[in-house]
N, C-alpha and C. Protein backbone atom coordinates (compact mmCIF):
# COMPACT_ATOMS: atom_id res chain seq x y z
N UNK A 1 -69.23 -29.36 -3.49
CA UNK A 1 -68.17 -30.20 -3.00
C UNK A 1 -67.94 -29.92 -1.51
N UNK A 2 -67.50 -30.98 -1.02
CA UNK A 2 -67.36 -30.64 0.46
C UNK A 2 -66.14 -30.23 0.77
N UNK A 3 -66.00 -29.84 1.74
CA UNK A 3 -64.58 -29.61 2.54
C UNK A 3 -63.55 -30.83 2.24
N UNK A 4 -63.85 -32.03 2.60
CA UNK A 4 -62.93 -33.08 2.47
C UNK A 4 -62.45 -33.44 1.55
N UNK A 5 -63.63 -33.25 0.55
CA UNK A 5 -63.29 -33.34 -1.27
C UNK A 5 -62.60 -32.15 -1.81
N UNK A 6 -62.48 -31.27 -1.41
CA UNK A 6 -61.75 -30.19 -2.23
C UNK A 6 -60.59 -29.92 -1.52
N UNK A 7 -60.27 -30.41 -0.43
CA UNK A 7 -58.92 -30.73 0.11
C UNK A 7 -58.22 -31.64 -0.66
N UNK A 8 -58.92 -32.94 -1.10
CA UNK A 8 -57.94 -34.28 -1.43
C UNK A 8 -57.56 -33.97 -2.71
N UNK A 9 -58.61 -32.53 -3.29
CA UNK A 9 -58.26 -32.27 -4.65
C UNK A 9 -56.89 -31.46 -4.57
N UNK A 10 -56.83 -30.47 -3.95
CA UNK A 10 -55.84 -29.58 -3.92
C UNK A 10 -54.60 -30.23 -3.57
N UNK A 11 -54.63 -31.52 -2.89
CA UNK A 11 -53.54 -32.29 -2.43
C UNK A 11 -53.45 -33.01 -3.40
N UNK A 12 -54.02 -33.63 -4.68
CA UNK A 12 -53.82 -34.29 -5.56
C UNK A 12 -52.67 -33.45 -6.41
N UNK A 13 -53.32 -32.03 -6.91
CA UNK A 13 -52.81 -31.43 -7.35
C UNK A 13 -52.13 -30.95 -7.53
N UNK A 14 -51.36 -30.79 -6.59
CA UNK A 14 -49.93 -30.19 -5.78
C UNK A 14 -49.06 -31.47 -5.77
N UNK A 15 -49.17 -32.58 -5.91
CA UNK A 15 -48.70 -33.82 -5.91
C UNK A 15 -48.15 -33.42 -7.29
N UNK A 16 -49.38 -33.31 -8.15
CA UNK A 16 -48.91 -33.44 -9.79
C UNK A 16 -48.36 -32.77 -9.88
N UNK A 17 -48.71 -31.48 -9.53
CA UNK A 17 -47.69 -30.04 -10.02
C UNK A 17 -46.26 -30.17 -9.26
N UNK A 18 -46.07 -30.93 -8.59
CA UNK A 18 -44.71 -30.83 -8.03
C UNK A 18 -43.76 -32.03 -8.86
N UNK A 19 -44.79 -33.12 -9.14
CA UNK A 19 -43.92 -34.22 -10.12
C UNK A 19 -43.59 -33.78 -11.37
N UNK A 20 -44.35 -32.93 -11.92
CA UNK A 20 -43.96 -32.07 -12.86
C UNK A 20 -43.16 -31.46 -13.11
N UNK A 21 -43.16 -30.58 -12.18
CA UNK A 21 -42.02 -29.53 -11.54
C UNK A 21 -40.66 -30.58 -11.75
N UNK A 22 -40.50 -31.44 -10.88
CA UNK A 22 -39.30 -32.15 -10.42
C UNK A 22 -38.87 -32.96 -11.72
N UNK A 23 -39.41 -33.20 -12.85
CA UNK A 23 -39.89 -33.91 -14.12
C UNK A 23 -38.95 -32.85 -15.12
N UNK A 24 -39.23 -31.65 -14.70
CA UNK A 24 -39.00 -30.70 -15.98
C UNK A 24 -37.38 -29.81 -15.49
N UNK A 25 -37.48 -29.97 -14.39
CA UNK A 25 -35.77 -29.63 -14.03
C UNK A 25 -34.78 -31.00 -13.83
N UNK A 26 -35.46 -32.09 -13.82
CA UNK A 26 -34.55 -33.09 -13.98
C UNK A 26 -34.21 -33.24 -15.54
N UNK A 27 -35.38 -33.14 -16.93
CA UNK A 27 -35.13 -33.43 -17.67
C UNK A 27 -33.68 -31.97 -18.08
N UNK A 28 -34.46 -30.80 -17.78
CA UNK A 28 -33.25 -29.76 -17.83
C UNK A 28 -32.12 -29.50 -17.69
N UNK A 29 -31.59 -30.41 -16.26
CA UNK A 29 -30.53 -30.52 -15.75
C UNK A 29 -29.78 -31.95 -16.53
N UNK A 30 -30.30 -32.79 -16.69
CA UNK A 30 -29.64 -33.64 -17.91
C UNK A 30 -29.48 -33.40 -19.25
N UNK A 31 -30.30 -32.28 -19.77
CA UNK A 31 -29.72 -31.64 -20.86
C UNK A 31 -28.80 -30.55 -20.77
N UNK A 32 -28.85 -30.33 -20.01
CA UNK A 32 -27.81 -28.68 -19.69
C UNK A 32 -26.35 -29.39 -19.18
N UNK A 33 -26.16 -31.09 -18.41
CA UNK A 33 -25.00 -31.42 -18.42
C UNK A 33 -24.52 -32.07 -19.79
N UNK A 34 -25.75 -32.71 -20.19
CA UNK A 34 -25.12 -33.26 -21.98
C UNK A 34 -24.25 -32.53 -22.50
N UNK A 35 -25.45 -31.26 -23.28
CA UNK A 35 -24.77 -29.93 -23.66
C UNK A 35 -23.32 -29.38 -23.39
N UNK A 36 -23.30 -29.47 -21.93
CA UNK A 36 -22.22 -28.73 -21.27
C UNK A 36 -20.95 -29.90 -21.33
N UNK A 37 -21.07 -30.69 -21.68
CA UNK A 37 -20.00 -31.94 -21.94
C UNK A 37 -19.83 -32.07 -23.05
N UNK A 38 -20.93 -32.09 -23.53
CA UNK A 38 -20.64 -32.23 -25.31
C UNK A 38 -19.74 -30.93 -25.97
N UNK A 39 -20.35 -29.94 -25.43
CA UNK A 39 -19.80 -28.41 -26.54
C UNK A 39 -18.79 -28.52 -25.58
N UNK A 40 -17.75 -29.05 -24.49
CA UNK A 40 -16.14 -28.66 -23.74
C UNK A 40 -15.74 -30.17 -24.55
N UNK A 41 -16.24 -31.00 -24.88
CA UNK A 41 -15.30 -31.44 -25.98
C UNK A 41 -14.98 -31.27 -26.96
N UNK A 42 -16.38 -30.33 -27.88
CA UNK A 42 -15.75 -29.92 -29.55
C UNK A 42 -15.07 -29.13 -28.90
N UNK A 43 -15.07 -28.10 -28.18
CA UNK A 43 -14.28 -26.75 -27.52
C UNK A 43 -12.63 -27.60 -28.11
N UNK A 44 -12.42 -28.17 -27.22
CA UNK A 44 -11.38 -28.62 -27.40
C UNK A 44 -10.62 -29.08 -28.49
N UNK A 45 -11.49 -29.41 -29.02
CA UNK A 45 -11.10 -30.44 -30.22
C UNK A 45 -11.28 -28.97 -31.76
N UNK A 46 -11.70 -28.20 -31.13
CA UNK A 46 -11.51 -27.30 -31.92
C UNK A 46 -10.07 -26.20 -32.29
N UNK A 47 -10.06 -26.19 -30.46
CA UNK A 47 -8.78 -26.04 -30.11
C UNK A 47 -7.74 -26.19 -31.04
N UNK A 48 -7.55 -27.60 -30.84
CA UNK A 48 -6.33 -28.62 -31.33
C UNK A 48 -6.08 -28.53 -33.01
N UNK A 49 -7.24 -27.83 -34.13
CA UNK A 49 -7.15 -27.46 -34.96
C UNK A 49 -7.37 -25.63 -35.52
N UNK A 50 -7.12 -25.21 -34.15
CA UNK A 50 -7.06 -23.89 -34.78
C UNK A 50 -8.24 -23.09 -34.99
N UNK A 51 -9.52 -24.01 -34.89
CA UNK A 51 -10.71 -22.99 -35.19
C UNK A 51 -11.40 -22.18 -34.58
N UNK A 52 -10.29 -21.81 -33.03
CA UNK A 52 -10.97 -20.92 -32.20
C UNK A 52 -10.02 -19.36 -32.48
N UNK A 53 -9.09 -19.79 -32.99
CA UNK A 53 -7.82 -18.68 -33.87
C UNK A 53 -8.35 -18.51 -35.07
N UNK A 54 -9.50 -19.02 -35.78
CA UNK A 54 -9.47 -18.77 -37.27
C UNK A 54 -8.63 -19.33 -38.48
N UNK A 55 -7.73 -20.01 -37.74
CA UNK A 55 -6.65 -20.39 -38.77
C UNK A 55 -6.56 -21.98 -38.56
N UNK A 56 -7.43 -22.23 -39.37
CA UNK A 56 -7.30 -23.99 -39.47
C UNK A 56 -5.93 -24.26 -40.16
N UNK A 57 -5.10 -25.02 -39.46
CA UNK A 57 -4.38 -25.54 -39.91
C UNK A 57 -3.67 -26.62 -38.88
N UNK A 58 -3.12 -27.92 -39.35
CA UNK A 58 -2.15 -28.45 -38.63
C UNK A 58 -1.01 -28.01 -37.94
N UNK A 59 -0.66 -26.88 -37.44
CA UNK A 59 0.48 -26.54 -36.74
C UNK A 59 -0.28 -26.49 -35.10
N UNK A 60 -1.18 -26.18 -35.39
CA UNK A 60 -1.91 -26.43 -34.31
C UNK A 60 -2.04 -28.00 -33.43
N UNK A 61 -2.45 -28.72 -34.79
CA UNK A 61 -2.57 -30.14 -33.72
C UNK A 61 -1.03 -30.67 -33.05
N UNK A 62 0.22 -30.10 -34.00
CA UNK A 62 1.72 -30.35 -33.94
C UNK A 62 1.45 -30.02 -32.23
N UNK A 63 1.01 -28.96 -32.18
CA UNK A 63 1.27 -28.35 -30.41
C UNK A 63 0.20 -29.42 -30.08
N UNK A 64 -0.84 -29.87 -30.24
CA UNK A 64 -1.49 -30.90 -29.34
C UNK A 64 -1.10 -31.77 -29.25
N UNK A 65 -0.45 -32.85 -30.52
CA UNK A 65 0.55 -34.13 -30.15
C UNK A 65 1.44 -33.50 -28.60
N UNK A 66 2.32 -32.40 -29.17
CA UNK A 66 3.62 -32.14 -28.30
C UNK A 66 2.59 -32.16 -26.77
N UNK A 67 1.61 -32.04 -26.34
CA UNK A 67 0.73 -31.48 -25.05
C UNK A 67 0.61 -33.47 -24.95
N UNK A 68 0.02 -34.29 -25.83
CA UNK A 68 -0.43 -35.51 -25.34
C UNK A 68 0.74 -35.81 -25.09
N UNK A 69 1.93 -35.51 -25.24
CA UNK A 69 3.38 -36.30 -25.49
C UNK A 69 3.53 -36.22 -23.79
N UNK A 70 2.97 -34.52 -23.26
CA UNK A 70 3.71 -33.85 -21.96
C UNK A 70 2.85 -35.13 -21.43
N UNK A 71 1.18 -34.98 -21.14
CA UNK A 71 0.52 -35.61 -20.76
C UNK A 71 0.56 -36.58 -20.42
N UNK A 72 1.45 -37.81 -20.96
CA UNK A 72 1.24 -38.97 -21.07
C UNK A 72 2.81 -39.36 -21.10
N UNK A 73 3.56 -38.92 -20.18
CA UNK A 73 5.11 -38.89 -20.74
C UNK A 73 5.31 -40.54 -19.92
N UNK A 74 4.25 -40.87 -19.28
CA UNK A 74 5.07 -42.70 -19.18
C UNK A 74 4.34 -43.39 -19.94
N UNK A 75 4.13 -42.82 -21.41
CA UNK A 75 4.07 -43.57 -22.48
C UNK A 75 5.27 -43.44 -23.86
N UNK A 76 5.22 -44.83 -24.60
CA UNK A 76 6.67 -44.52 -25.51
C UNK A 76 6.07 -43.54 -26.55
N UNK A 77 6.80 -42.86 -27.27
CA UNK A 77 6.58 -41.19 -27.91
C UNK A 77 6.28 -41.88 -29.20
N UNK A 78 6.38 -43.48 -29.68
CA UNK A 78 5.93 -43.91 -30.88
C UNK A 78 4.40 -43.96 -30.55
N UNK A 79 4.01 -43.94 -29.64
CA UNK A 79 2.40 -44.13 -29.31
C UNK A 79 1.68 -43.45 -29.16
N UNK A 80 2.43 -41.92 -29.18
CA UNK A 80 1.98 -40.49 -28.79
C UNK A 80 0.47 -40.15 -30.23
N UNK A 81 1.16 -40.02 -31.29
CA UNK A 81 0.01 -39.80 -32.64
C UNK A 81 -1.05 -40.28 -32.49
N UNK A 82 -1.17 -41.93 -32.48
CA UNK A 82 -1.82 -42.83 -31.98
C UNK A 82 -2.55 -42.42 -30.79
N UNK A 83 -2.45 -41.84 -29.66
CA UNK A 83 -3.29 -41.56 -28.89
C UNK A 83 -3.63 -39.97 -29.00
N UNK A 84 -3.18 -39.50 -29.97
CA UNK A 84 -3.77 -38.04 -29.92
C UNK A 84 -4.88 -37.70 -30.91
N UNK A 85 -4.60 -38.64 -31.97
CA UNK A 85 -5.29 -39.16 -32.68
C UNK A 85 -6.92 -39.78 -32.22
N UNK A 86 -7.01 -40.24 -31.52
CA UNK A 86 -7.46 -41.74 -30.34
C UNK A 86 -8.59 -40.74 -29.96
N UNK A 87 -7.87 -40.06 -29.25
CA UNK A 87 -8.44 -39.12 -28.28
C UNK A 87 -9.48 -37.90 -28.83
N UNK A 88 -8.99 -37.53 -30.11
CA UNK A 88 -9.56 -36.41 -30.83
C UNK A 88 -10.97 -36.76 -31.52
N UNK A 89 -10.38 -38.24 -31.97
CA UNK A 89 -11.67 -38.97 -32.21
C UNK A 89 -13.27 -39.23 -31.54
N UNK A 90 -12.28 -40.14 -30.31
CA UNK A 90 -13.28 -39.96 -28.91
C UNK A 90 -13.90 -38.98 -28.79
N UNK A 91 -13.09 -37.54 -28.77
CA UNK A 91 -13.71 -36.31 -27.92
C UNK A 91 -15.12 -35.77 -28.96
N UNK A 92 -14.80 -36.22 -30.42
CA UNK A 92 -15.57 -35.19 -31.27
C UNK A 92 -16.90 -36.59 -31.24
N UNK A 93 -16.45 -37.44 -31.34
CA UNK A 93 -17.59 -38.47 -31.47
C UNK A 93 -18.37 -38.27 -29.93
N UNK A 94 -17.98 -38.01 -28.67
CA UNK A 94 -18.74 -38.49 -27.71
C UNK A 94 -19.35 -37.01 -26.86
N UNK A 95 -19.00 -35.88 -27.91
CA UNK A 95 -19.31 -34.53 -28.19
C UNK A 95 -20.50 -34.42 -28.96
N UNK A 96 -20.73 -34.97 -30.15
CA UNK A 96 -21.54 -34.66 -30.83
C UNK A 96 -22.82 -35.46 -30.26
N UNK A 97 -22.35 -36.55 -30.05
CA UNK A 97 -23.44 -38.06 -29.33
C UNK A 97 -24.17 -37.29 -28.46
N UNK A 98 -23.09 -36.86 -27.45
CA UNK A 98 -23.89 -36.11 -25.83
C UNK A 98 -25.07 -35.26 -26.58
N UNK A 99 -24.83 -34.01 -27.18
CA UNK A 99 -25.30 -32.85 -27.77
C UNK A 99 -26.23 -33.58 -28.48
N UNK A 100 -26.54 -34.60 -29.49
CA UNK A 100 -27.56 -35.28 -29.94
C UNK A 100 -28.48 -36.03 -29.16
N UNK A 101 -28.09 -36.54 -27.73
CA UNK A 101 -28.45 -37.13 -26.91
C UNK A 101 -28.77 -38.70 -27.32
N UNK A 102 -28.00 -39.35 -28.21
CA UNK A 102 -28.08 -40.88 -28.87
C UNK A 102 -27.14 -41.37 -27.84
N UNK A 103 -27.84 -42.49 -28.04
CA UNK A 103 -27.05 -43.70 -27.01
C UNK A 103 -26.36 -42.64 -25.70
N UNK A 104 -27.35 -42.63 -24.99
CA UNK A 104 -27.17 -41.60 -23.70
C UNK A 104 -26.30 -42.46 -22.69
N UNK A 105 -26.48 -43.41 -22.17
CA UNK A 105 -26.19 -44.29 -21.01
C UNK A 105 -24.89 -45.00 -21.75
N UNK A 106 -24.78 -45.42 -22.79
CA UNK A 106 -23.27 -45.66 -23.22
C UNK A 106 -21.95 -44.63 -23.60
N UNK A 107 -22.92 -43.45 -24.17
CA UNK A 107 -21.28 -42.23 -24.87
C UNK A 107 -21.45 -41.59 -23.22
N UNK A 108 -22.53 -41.43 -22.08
CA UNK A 108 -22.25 -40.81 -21.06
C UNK A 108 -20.94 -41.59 -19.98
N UNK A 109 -21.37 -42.91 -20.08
CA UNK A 109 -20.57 -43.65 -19.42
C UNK A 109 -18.99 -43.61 -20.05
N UNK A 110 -18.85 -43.60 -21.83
CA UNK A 110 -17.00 -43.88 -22.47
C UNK A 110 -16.85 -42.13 -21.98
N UNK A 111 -17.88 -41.00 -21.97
CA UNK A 111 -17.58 -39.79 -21.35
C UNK A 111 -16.53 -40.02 -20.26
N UNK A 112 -17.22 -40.38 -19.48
CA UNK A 112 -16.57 -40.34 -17.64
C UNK A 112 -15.44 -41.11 -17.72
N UNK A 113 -15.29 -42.28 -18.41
CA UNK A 113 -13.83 -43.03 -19.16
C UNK A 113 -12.83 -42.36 -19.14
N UNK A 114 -13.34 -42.09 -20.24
CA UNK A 114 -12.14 -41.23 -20.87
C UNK A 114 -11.90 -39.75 -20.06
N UNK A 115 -12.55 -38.87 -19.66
CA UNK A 115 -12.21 -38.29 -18.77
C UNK A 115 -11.22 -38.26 -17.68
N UNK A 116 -11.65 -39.80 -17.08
CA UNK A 116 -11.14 -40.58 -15.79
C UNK A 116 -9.78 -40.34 -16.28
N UNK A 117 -9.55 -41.02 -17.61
CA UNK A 117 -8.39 -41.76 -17.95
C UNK A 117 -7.19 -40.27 -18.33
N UNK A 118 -8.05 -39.08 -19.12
CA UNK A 118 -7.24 -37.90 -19.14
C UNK A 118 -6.77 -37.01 -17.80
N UNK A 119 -7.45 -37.37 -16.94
CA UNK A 119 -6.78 -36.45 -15.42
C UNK A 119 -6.32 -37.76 -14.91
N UNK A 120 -6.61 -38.82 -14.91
CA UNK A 120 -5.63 -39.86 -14.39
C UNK A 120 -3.89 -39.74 -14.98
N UNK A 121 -4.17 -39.30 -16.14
CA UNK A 121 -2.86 -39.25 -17.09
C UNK A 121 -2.05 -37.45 -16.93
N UNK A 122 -2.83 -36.47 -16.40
CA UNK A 122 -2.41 -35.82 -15.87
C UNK A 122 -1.67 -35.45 -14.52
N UNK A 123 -2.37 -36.60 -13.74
CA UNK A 123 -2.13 -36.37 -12.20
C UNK A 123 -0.97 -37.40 -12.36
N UNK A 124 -0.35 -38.14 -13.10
CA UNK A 124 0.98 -39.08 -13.12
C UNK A 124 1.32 -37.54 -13.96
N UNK A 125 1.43 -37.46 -14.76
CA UNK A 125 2.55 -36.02 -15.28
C UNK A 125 2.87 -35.03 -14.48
N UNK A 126 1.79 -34.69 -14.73
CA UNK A 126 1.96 -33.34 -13.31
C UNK A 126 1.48 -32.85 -12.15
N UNK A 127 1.18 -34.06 -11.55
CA UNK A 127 0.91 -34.19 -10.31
C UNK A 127 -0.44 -33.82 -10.38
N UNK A 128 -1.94 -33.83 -8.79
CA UNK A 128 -2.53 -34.16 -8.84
C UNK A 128 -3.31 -32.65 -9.14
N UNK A 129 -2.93 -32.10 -8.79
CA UNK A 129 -3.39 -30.02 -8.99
C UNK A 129 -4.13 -30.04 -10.06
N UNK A 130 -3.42 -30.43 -11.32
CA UNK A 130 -3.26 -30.46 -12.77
C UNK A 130 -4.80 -30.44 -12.88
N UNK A 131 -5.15 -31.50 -13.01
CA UNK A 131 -6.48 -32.23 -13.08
C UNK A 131 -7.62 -31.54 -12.39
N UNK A 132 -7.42 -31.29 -11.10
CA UNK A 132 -7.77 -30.67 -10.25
C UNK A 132 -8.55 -29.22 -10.92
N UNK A 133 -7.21 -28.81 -11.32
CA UNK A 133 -7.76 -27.58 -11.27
C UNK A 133 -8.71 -26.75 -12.91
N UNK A 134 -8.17 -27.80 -13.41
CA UNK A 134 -9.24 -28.29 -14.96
C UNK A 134 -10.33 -28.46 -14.16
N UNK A 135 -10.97 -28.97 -13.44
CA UNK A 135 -11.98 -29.80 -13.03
C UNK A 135 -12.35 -30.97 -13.94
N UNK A 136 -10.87 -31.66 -14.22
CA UNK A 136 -11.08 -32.68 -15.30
C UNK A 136 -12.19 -34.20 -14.62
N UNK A 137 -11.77 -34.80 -13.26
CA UNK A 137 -12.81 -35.52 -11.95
C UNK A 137 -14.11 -35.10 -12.39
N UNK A 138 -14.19 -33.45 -12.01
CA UNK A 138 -15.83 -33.18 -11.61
C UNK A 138 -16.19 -33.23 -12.96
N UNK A 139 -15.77 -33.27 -14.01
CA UNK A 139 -16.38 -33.54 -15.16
C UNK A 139 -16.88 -35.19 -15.57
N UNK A 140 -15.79 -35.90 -15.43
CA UNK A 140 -15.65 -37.48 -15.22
C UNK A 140 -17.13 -37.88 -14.21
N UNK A 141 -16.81 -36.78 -13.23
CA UNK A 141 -18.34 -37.71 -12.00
C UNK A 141 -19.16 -37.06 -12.74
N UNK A 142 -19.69 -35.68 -13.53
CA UNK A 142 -21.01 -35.39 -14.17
C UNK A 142 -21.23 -36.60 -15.29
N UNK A 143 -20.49 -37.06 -15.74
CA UNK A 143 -20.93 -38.02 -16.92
C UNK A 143 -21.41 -39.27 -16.21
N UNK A 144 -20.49 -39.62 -15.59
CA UNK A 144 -20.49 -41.03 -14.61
C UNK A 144 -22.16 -40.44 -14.09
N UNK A 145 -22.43 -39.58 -13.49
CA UNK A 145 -24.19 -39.23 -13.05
C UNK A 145 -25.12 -39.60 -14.10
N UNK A 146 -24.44 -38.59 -15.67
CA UNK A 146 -25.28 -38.98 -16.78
C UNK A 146 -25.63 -40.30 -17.06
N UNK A 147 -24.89 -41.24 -16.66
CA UNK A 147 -25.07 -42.27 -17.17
C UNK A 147 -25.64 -43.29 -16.29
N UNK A 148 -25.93 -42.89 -14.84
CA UNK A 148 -26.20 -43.95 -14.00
C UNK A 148 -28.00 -43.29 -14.04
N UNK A 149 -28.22 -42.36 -13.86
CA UNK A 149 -29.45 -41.48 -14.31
C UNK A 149 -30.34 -42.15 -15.76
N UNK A 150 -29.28 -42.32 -17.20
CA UNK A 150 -29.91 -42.92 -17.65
C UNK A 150 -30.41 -44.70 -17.25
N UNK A 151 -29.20 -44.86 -16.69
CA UNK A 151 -29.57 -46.76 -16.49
C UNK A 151 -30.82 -46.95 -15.63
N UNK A 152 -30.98 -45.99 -14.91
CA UNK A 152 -31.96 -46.16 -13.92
C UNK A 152 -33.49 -45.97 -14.33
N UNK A 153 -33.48 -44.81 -15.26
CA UNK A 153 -34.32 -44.55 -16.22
C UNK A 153 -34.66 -45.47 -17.08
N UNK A 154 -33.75 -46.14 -17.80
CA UNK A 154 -34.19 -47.59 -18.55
C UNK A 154 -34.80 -48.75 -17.63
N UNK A 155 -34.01 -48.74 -16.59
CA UNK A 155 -34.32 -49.73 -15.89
C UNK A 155 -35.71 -49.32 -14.97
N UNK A 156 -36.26 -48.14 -15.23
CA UNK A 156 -37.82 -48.37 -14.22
C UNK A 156 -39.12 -48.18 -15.77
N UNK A 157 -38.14 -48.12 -17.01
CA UNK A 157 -39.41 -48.28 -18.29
C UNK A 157 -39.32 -49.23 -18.66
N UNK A 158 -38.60 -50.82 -18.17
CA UNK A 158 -38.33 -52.02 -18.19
C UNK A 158 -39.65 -52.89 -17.50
């Protein structure tokens, strides 16, 4: 082989090995934010029933209504169940989805939603810190990524 040919090879190669490279930490880094979104919503939702205390029981969710009640106090308190309810639902369904990785580009996108919509509903309660300092946003923009990542992805195997 000549000089010129075993250059264009090594430059081929390094092409591949780097799309690879960039292939296998992108797929990583979209599983490691799934993951990491999915398991801080059961987290939570585990929370709200006690199973990080060991003691399943409803006195527990009593204190999570009373928290959506704080949360959401320019809403009427007949609507409070109803959205704690709402919410618990959401969190465990779009928890398990992420972590399964089904319907990626839709539960990533009601992710960043609902997110939006829980530090939006914090930063009217208790001002904008609240949220803030949850990093309830930077969670909202990792999903909102998840999901524009997948559209784009559909849209170049289209």
């Amino acid at each position: 082989m000549n000089q010129h040919t075993q250059a264009t090879s090594v430059i081929n190669m390094e092409g591949i090995s780097d799309k690879f490279g960039t292939m296998n930490w992108e797929r990583a880094g979209v599983a490691y934010a799934r993951i990491a979104l999915g398991t801080a919503f059961l987290s939570a939702v585990a929370s709200r029933f006690g199973l990080w205390d060991k003691t399943l029981d409803l006195k527990h969710f009593a204190n999570f209504m009373q928290y959506a009640a704080e949360v959401n106090s320019f809403l009427p308190a007949a609507v409070i169940p109803l959205v704690a309810w709402a919410a618990t639902v959401a969190e465990t369904s779009c928890g398990v989805l992420l972590i399964l990785g089904l319907w990626p580009r839709w539960v990533s996108l009601a992710s960043a939603i609902l997110l939006a919509m829980f530090g939006t509903a914090m930063a009217i309660s208790f001002g904008i810190k609240s949220p803030m300092d949850y990093s309830v946003f930077s969670a909202s923009a990792g999903a909102l990524l998840l999901a524009v990542y997948q559209n784009r992805k559909s849209g170049a195997n289209s």
